[in-house]
Protein backbone atom coordinates (compact mmCIF):
# COMPACT_ATOMS: atom_id res chain seq x y z
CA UNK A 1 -33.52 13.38 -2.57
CA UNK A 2 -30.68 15.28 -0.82
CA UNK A 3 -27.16 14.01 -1.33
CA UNK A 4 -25.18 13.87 2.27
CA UNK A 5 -21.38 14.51 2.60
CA UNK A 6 -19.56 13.25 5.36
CA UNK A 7 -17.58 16.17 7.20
CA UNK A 8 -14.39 15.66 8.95
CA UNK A 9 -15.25 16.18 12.45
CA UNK A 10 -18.15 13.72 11.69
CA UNK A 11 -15.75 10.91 10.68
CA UNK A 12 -15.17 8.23 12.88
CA UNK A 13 -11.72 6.75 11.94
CA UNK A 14 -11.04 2.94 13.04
CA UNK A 15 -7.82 0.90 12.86
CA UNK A 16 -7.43 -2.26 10.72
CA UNK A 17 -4.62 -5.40 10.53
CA UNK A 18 -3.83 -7.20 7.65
CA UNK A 19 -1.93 -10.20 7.53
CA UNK A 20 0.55 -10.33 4.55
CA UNK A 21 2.11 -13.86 5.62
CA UNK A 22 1.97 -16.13 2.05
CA UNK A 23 -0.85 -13.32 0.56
CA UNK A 24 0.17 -11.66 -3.05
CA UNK A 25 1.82 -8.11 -3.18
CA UNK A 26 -1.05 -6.97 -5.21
CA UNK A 27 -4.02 -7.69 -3.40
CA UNK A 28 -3.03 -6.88 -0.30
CA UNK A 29 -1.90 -3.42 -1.44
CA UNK A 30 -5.50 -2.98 -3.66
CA UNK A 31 -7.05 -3.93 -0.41
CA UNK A 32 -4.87 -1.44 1.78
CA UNK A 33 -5.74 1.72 -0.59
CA UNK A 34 -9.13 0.95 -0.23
CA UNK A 35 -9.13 1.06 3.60
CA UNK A 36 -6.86 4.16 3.52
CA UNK A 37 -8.77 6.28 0.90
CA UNK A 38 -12.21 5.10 3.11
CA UNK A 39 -14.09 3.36 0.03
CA UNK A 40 -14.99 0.09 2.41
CA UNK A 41 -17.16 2.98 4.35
CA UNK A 42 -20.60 3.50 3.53
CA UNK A 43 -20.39 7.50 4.06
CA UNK A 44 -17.29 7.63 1.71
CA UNK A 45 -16.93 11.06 0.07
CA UNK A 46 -14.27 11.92 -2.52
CA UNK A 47 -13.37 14.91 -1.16
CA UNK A 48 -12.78 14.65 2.53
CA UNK A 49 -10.37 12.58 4.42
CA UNK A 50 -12.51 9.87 5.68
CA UNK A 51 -10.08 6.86 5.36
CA UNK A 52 -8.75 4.56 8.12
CA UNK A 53 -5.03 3.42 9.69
CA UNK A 54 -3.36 0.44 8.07
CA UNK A 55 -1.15 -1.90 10.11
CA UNK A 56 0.57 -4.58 7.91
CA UNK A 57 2.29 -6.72 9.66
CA UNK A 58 4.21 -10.03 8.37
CA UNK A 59 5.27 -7.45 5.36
CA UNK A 60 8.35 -9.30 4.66
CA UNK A 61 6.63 -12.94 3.86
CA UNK A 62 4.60 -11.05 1.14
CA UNK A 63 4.67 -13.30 -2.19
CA UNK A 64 4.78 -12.29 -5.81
CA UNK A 65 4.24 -14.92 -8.60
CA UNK A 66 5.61 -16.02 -11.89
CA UNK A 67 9.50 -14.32 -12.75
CA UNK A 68 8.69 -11.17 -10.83
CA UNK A 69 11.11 -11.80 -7.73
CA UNK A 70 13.50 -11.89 -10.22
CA UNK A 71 12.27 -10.07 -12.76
CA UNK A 72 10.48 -6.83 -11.51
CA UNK A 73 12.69 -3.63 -10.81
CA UNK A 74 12.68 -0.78 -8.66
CA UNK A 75 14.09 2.10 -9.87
CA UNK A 76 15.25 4.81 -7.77
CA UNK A 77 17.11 8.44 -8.83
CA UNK A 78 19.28 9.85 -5.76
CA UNK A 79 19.39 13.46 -8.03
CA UNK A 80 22.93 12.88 -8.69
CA UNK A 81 24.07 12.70 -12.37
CA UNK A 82 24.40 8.86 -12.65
CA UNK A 83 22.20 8.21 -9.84
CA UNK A 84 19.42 5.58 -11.12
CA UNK A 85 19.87 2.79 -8.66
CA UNK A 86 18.03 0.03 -9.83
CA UNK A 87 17.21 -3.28 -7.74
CA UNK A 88 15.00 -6.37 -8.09
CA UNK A 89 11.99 -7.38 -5.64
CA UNK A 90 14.45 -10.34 -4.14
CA UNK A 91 17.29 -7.14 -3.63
CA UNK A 92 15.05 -4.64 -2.31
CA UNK A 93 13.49 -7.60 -0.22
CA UNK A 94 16.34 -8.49 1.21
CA UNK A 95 17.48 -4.56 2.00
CA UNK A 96 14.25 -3.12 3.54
CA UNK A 97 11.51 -5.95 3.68
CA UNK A 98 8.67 -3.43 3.93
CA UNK A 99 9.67 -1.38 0.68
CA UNK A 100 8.43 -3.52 -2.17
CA UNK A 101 5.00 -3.05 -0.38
CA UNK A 102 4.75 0.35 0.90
CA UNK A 103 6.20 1.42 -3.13
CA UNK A 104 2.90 -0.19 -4.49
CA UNK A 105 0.92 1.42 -2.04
């Protein structure tokens, strides 16, 4: 039997939505990277780009559960000495409403 790779040119790359409105931070990234790296496709092969485009929309009413909007940090180095800036999912939330998710991603 004669294993088939999937070329580039031979990719056909579609566009998918997903609703984060009330959905866990999580699972909608796990779900994401799978669409992006191609592994929901039945020609998936490891080493050529045969993903598809993500739109997320609703980012911003993404949930997480337990003590983590309160609890989980962000860390961030600007490259300055002193320059860990650290901030929690509710901070980071509030700032850029798209970060918490994209940073799991």
């Amino acid at each position: 039997m004669k294993t088939i790779f999937a070329k580039n040119a031979e990719v056909k790359n579609d566009w998918y939505v997903i609703d984060a409105a009330g959905k866990t931070l999580g699972r909608v990234a796990a779900v994401a990277a799978s669409v992006l790296r191609g592994k929901n496709k039945p020609s998936y092969t490891p080493n050529s780009i045969c993903g598809d485009f993500v739109i997320i929309i609703n980012a911003d009413k993404i949930q997480v559960t337990g003590n983590k909007p309160d609890g989980m940090l962000y860390r961030h180095h600007t490259g300055f000495v002193r320059g860990l800036r650290t901030f929690t999912f509710n901070e980071l939330l509030a700032k850029h409403p798209t970060d918490p998710l994209k940073r799991t991603i």
